[in-house]
C-alpha atoms as a PDB file:
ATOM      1  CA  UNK A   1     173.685 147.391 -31.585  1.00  0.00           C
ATOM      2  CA  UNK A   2     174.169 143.600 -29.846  1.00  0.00           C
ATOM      3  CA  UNK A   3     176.118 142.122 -32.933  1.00  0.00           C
ATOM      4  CA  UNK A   4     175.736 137.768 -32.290  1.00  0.00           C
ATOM      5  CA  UNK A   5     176.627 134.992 -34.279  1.00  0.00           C
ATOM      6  CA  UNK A   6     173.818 131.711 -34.658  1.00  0.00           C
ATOM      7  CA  UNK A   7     175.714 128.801 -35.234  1.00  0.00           C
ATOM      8  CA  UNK A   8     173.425 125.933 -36.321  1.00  0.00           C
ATOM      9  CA  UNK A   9     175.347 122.596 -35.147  1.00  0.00           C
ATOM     10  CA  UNK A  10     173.693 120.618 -37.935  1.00  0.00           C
ATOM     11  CA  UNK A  11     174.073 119.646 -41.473  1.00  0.00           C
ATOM     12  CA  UNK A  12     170.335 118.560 -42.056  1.00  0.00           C
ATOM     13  CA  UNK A  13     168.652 120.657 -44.581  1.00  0.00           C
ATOM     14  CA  UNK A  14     165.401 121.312 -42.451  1.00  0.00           C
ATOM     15  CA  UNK A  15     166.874 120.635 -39.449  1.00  0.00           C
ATOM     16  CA  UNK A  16     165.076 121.405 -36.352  1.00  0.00           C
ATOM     17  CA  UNK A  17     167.681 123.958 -35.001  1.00  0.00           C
ATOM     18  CA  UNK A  18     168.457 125.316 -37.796  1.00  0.00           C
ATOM     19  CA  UNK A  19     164.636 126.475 -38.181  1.00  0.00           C
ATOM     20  CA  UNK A  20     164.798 127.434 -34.111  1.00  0.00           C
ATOM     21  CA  UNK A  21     167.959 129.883 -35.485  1.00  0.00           C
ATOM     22  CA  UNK A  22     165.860 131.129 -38.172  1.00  0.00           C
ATOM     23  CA  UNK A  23     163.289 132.248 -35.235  1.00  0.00           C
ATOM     24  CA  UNK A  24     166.050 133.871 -33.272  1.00  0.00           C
ATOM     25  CA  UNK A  25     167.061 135.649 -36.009  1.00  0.00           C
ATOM     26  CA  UNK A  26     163.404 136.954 -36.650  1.00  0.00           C
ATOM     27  CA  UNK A  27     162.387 137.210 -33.314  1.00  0.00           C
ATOM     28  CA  UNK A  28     165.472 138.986 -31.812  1.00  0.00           C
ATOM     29  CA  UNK A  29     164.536 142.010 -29.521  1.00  0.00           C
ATOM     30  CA  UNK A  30     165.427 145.891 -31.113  1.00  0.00           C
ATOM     31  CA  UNK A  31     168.986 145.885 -30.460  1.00  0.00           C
ATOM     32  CA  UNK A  32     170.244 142.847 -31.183  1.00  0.00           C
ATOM     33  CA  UNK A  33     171.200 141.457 -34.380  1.00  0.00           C
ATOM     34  CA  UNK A  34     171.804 137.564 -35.255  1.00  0.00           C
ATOM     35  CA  UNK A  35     174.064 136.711 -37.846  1.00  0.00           C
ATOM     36  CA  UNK A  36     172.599 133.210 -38.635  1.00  0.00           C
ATOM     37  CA  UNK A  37     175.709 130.690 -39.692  1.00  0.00           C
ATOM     38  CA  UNK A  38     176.223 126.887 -39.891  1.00  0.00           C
ATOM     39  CA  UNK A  39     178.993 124.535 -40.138  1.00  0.00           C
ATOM     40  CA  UNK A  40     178.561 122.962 -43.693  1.00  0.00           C
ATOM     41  CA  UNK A  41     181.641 122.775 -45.392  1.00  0.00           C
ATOM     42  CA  UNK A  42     183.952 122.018 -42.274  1.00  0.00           C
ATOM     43  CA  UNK A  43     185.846 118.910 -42.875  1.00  0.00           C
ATOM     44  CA  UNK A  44     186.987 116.304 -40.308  1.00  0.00           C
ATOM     45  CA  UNK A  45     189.810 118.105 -38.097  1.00  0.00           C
ATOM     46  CA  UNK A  46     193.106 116.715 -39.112  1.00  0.00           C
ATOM     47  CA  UNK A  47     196.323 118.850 -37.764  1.00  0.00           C
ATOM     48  CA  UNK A  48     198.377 117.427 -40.755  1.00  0.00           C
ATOM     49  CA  UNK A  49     195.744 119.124 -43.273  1.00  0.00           C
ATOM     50  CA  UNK A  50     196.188 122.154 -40.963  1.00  0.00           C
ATOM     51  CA  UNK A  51     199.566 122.287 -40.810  1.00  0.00           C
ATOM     52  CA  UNK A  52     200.283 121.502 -44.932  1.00  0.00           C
ATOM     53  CA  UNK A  53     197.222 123.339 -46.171  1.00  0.00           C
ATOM     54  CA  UNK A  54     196.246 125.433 -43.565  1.00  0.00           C
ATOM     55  CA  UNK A  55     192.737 126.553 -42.345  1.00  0.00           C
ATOM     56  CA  UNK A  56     189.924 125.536 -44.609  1.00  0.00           C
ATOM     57  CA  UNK A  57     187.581 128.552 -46.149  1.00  0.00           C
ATOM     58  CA  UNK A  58     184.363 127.500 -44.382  1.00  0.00           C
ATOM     59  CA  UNK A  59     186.371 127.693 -40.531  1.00  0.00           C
ATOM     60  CA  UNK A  60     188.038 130.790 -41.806  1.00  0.00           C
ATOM     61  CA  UNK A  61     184.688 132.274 -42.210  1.00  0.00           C
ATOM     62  CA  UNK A  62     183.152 130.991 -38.828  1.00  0.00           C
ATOM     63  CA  UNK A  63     185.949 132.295 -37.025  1.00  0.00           C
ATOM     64  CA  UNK A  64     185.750 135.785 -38.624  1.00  0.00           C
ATOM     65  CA  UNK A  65     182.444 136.198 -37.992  1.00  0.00           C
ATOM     66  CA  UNK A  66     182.457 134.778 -34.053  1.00  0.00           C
ATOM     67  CA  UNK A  67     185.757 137.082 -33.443  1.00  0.00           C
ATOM     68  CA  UNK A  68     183.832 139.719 -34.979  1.00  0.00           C
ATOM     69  CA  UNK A  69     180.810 139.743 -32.616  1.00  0.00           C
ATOM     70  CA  UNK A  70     179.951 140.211 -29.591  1.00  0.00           C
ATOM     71  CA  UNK A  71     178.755 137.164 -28.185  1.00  0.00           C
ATOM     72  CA  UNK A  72     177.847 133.547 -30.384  1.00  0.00           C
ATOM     73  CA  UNK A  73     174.640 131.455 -29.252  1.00  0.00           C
ATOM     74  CA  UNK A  74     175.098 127.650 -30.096  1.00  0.00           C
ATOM     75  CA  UNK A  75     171.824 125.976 -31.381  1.00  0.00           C
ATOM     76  CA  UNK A  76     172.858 122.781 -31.077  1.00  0.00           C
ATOM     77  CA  UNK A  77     170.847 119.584 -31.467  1.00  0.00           C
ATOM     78  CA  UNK A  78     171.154 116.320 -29.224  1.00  0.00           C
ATOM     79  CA  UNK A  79     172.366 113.693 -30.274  1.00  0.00           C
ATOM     80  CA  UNK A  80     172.223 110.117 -28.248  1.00  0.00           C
ATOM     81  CA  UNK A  81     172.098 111.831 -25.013  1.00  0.00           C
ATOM     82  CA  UNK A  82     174.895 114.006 -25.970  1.00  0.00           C
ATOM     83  CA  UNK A  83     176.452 116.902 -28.139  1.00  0.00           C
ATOM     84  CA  UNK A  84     176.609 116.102 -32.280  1.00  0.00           C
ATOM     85  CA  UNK A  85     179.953 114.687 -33.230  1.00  0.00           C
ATOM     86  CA  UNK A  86     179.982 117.170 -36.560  1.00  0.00           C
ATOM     87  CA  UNK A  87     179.410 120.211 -34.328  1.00  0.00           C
ATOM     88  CA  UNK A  88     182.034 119.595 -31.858  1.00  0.00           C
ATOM     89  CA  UNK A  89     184.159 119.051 -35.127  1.00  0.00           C
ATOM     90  CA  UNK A  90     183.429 122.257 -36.078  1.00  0.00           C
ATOM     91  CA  UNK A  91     184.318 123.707 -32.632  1.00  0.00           C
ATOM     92  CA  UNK A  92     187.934 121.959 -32.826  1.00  0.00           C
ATOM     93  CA  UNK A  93     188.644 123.612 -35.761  1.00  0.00           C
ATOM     94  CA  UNK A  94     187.174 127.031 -35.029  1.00  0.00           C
ATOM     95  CA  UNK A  95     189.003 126.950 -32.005  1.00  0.00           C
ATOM     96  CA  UNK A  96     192.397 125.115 -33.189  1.00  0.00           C
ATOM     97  CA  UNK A  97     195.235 126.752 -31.503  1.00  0.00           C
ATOM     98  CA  UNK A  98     198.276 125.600 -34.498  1.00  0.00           C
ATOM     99  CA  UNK A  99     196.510 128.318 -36.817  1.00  0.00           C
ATOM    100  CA  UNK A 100     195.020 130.799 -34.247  1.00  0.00           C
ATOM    101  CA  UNK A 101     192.475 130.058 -33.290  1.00  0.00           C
ATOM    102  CA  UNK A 102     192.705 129.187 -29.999  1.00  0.00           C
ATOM    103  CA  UNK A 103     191.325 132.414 -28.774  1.00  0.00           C
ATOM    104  CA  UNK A 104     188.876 132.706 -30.127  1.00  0.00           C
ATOM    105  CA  UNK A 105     186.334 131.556 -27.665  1.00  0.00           C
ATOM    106  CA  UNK A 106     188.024 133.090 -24.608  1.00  0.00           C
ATOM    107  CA  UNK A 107     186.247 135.741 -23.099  1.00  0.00           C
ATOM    108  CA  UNK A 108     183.648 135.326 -25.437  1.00  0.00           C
ATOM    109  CA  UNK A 109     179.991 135.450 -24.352  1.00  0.00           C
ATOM    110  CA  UNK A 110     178.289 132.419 -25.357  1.00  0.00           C
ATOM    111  CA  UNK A 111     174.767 131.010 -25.095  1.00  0.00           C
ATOM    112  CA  UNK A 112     173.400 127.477 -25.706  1.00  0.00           C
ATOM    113  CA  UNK A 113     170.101 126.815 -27.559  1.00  0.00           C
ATOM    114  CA  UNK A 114     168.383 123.992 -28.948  1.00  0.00           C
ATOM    115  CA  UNK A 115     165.725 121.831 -29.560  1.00  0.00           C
ATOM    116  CA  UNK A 116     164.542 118.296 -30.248  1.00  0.00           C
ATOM    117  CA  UNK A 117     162.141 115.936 -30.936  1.00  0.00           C
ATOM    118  CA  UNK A 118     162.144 114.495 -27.336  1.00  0.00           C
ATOM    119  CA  UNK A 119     160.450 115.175 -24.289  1.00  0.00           C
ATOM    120  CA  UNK A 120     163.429 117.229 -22.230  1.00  0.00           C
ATOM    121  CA  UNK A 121     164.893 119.613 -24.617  1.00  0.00           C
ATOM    122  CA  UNK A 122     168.298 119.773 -24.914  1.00  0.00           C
ATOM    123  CA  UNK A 123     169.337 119.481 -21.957  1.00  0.00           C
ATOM    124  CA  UNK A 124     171.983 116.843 -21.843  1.00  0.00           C
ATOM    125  CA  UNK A 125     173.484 118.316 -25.100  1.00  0.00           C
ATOM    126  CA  UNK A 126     173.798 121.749 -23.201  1.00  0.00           C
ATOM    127  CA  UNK A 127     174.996 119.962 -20.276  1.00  0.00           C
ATOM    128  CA  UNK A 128     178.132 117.816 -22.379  1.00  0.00           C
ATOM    129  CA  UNK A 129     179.330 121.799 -24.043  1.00  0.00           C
ATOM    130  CA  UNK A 130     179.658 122.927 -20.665  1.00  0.00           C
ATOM    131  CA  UNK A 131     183.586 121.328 -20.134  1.00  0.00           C
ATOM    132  CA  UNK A 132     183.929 122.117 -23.443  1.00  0.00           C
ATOM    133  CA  UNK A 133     183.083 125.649 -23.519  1.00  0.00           C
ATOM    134  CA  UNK A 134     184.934 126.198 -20.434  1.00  0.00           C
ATOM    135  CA  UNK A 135     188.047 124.271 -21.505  1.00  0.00           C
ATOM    136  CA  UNK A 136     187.907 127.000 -24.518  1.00  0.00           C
ATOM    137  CA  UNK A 137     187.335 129.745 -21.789  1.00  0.00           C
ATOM    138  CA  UNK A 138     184.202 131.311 -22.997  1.00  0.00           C
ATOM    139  CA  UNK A 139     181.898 133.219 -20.867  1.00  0.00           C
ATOM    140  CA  UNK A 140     179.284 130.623 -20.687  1.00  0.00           C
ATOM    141  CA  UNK A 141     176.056 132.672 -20.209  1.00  0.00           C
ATOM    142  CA  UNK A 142     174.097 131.179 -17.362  1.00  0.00           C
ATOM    143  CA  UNK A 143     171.124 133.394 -16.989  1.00  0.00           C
ATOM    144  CA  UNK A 144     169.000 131.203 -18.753  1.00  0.00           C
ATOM    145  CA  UNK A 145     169.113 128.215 -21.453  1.00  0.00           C
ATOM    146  CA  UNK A 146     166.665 127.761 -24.071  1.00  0.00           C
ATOM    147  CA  UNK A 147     165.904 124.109 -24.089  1.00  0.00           C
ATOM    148  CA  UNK A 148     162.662 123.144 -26.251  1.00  0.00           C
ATOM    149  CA  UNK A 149     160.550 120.194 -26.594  1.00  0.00           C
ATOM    150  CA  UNK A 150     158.391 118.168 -28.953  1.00  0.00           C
ATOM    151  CA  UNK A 151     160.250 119.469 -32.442  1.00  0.00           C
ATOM    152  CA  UNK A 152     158.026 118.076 -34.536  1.00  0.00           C
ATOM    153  CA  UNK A 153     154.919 119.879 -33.194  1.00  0.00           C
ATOM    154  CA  UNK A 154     157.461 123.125 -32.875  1.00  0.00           C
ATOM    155  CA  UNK A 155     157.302 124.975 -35.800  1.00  0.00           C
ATOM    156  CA  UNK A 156     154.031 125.795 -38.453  1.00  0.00           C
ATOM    157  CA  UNK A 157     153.854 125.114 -42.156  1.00  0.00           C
ATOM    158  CA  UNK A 158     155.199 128.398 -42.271  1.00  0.00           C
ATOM    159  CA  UNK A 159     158.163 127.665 -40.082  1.00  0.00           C
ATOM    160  CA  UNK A 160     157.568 129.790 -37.346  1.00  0.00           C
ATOM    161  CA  UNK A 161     157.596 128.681 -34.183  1.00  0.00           C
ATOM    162  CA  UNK A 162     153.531 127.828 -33.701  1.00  0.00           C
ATOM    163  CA  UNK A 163     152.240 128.429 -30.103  1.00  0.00           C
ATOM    164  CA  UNK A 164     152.849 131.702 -27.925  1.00  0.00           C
ATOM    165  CA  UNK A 165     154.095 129.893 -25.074  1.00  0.00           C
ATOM    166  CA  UNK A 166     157.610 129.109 -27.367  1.00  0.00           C
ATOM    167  CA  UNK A 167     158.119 131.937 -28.338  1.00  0.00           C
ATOM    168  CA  UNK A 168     157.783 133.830 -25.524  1.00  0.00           C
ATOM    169  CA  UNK A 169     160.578 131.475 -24.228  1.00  0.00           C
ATOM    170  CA  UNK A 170     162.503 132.301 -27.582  1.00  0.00           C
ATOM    171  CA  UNK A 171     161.917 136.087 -27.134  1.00  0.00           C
ATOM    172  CA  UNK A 172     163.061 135.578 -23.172  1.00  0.00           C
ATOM    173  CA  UNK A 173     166.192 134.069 -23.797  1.00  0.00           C
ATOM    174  CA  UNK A 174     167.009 136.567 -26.653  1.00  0.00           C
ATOM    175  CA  UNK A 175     166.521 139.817 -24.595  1.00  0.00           C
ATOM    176  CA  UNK A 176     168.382 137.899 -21.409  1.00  0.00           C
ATOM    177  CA  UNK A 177     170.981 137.364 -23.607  1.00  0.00           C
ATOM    178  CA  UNK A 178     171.487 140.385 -25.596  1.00  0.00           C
ATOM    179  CA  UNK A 179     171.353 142.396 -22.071  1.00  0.00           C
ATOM    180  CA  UNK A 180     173.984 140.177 -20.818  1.00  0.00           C
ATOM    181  CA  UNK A 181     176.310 140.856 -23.842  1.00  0.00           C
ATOM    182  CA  UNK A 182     175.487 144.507 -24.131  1.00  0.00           C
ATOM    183  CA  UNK A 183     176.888 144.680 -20.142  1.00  0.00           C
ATOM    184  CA  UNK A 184     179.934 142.779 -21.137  1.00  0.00           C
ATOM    185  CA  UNK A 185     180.507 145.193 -24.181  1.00  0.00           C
END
């Protein structure tokens, strides 16, 4: 079993990529397993709250579960052309070398997903982790992206992704993904 952490990069209830991780996590291929996770709960990063208090619960939990698994997929919405603020926050601390975290990341098979009410995707979100992701020295998976449009018209009443076309890309990027991880493993 493909064991891989979701991490939804926002803190909106119904939030479009949090809904696109719910799909992941119901649509995975036999084999894989998503443990769905988000980053509510992380305060600002401050090294002086690190250093005096030490690593908040909710990062101490996020890092468990990515150093636990086998590869992490990043659903991560865009934000002004660019990556969320509160996400990359989240990243910093996950990643924050003072308490250990530093490697947590390295090595580490990761995937980018997301989607948006805009015409492109994600796509310039994806593109501003890239530095990031390789400053941390993950494995950034580049077999495919998962980059979807139109988030408003995305998902049914019920929540589900709504036209076959979507979720075939959904399923794609899942079992391209998985296979990827399960090589590296």
């Amino acid at each position: 079993m493909t064991r891989l952490v979701g991490l939804s990069g926002s803190l909106r209830r119904n939030s479009f990529n949090r809904s696109l991780l719910k799909e992941a996590v119901r649509l995975a291929p036999e084999g894989v397993e998503i443990e769905p996770h988000g980053i509510e709960g992380v305060p600002l990063y401050n090294a002086d709250v690190e250093k005096e208090e030490g690593v908040p619960e909710a990062v101490a939990r996020l890092r468990t579960a990515i150093t636990s698994a086998d590869g992490l997929i990043l659903f991560s919405p865009e934000y002004n052309n660019s990556l969320p603020g509160v996400f990359k926050n989240a990243i910093d601390w996950i990643t924050s070398n003072p308490s250990g975290g530093g490697k947590v990341l390295s090595g580490k098979p990761v995937a980018l997903a997301g989607t948006t009410p805009g015409g492109f995707g994600t796509i310039l979100s994806q593109n501003a982790w890239l530095p990031v992701l390789h400053t941390l020295g993950a494995d950034i998976f580049s077999g495919k992206r998962l980059m979807l449009a139109h988030a408003g018209k995305l998902f049914g009443d019920d929540g589900r992704i709504a036209d076959e076309e979507n979720r075939d890309k959904v399923v794609q990027f899942l079992a391209a993904f998985g296979a990827y991880v399960s090589v590296k493993g």
